[in-house]
Protein backbone atom coordinates (compact mmCIF):
# COMPACT_ATOMS: atom_id res chain seq x y z
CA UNK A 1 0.00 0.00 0.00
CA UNK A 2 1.20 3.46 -0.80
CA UNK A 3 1.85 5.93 1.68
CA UNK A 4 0.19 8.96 2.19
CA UNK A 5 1.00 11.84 4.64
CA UNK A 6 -2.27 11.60 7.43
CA UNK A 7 -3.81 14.53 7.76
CA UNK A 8 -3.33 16.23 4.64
CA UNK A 9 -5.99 16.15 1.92
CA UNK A 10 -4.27 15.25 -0.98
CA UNK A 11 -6.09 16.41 -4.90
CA UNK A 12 -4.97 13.68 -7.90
CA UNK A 13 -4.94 15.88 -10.76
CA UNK A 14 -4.59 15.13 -14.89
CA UNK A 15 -0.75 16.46 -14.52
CA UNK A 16 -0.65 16.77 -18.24
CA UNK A 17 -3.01 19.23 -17.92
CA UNK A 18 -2.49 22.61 -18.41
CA UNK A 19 -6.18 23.86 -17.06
CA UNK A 20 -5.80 20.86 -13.63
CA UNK A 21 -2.10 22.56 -13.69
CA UNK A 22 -3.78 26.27 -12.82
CA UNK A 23 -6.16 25.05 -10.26
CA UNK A 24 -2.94 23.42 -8.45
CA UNK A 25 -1.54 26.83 -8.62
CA UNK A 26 -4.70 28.50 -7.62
CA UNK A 27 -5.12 26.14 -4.66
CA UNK A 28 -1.29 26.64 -3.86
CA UNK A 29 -1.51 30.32 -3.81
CA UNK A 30 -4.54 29.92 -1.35
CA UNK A 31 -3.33 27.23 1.24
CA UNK A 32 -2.63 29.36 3.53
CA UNK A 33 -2.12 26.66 6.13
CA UNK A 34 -0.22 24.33 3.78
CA UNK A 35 -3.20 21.74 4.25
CA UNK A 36 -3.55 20.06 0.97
CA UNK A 37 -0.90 17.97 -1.01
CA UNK A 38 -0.95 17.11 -4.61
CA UNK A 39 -0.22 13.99 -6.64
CA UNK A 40 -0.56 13.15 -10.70
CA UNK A 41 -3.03 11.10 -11.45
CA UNK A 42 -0.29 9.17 -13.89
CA UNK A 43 1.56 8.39 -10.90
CA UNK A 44 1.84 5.37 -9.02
CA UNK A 45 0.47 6.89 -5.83
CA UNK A 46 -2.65 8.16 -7.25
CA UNK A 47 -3.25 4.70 -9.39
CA UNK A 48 -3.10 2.77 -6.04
CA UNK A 49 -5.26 5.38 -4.16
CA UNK A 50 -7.91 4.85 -7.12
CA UNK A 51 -7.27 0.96 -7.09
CA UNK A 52 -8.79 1.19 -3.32
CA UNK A 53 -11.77 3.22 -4.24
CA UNK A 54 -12.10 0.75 -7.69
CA UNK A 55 -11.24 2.64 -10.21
CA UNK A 56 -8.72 2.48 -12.73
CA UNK A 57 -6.40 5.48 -13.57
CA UNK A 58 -6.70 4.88 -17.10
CA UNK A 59 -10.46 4.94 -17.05
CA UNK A 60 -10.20 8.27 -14.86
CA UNK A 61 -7.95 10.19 -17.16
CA UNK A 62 -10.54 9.68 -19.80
CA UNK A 63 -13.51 10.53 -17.49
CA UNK A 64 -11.74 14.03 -17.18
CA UNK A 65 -12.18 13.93 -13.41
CA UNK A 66 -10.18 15.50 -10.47
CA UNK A 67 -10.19 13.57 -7.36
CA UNK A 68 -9.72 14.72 -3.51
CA UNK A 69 -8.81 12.44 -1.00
CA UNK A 70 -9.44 13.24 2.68
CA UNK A 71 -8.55 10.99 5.87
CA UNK A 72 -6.24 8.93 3.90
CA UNK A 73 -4.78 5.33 4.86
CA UNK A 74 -7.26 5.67 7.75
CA UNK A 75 -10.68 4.00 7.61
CA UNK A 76 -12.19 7.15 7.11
CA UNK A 77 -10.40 7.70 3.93
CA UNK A 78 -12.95 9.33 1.87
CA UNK A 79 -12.75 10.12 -2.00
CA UNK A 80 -14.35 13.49 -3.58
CA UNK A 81 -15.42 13.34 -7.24
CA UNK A 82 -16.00 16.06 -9.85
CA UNK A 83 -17.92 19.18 -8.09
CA UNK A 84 -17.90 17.69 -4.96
CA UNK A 85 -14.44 18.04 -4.78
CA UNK A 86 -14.93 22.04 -5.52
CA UNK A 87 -16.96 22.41 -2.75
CA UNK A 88 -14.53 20.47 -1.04
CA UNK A 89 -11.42 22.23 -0.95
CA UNK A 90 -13.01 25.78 -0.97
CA UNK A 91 -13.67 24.69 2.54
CA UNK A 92 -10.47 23.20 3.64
CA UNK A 93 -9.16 26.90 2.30
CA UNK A 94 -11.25 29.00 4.83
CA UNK A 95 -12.38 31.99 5.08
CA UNK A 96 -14.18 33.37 2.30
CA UNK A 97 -13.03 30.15 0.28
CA UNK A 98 -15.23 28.31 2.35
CA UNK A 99 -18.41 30.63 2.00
CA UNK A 100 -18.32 30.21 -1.48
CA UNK A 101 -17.71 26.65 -1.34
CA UNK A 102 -20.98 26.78 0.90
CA UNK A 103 -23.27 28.65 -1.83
CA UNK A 104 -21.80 26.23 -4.21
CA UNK A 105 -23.28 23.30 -1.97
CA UNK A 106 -26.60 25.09 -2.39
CA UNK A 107 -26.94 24.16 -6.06
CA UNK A 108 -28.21 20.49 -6.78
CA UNK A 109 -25.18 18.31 -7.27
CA UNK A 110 -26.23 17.25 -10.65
CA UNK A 111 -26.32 20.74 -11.94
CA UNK A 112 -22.80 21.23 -10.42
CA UNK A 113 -21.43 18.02 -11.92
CA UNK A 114 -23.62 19.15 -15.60
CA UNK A 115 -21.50 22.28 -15.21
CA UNK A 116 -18.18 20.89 -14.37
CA UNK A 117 -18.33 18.22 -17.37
CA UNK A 118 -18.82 20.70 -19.53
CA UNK A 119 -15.96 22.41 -18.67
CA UNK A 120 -13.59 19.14 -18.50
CA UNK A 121 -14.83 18.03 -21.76
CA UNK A 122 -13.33 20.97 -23.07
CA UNK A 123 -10.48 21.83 -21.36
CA UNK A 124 -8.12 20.48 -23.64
CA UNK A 125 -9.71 23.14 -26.21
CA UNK A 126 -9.59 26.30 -23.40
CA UNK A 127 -5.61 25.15 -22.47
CA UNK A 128 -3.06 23.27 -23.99
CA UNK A 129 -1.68 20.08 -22.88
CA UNK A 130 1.69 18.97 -21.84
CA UNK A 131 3.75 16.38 -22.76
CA UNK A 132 5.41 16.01 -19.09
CA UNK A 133 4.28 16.74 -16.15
CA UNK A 134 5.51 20.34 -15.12
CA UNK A 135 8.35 20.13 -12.14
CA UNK A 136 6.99 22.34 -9.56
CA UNK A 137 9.91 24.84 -7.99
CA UNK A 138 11.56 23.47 -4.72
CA UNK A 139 10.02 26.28 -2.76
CA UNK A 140 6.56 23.96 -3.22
CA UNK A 141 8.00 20.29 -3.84
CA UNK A 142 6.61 19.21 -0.76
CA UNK A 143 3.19 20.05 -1.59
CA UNK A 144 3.82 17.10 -4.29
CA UNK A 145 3.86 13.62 -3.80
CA UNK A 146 4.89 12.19 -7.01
């Protein structure tokens, strides 16, 4: 079993990516608290934190979706999908992060998820995609996992 830090919700994101590659940044910028960690969904860590929730890493690339994990290696491990992960980690930012995460919660999850599809369908058309994974600078490597 892989390892994860406890305590530290951890986002798998499509690290080739360019539009999953600004909400890292975005969510960087805004951990104020250094709470959340980050790991590629093409790494091994994030395949064998999908394995335990049964799915396949392939089949989530192609699904488009982001994942959060929170609890993890604990029995409360929990995994966040698509909008709910959104709403998720506006919260575990604070402050006014988490009051918008809150009004997001208001609208009916299948709306949210309608809306966020959309937008993952497509986000190889809004932003390019990379070939590697980008390096992050050493001032954040720890953030990263893989």
């Amino acid at each position: 079993m892989t390892v994860l830090p406890l305590n530290h919700p951890t986002l798998l994101y499509d690290g080739l990516c360019a539009l999953c590659n600004e909400v890292v940044r975005f969510l960087i910028k805004y951990d104020k608290k250094d709470q959340l960690r980050f790991a590629p969904q093409q790494s091994e860590l994030a395949e064998a934190i999908l394995n335990r929730h049964g799915i396949d890493k392939e089949a989530a690339l192609r699904e488009n979706s982001i994942y959060l994990v929170l609890n993890p290696n604990t029995p409360e491990e929990k995994l966040f999908t698509r909008s709910d992960v959104t709403v998720a980690f506006l919260k575990i930012l604070g402050g006014p992060w988490a009051s918008a995460g809150q009004l997001l919660r208001l609208i009916p999850k299948p709306i949210r998820d309608a809306a966020y599809n959309l937008s993952a369908r497509n986000r190889h058309r809004i932003t390019r995609q990379y070939e590697t994974c980008p390096i992050p600078p050493p001032a954040i490597r720890h953030k990263f996992l893989a």
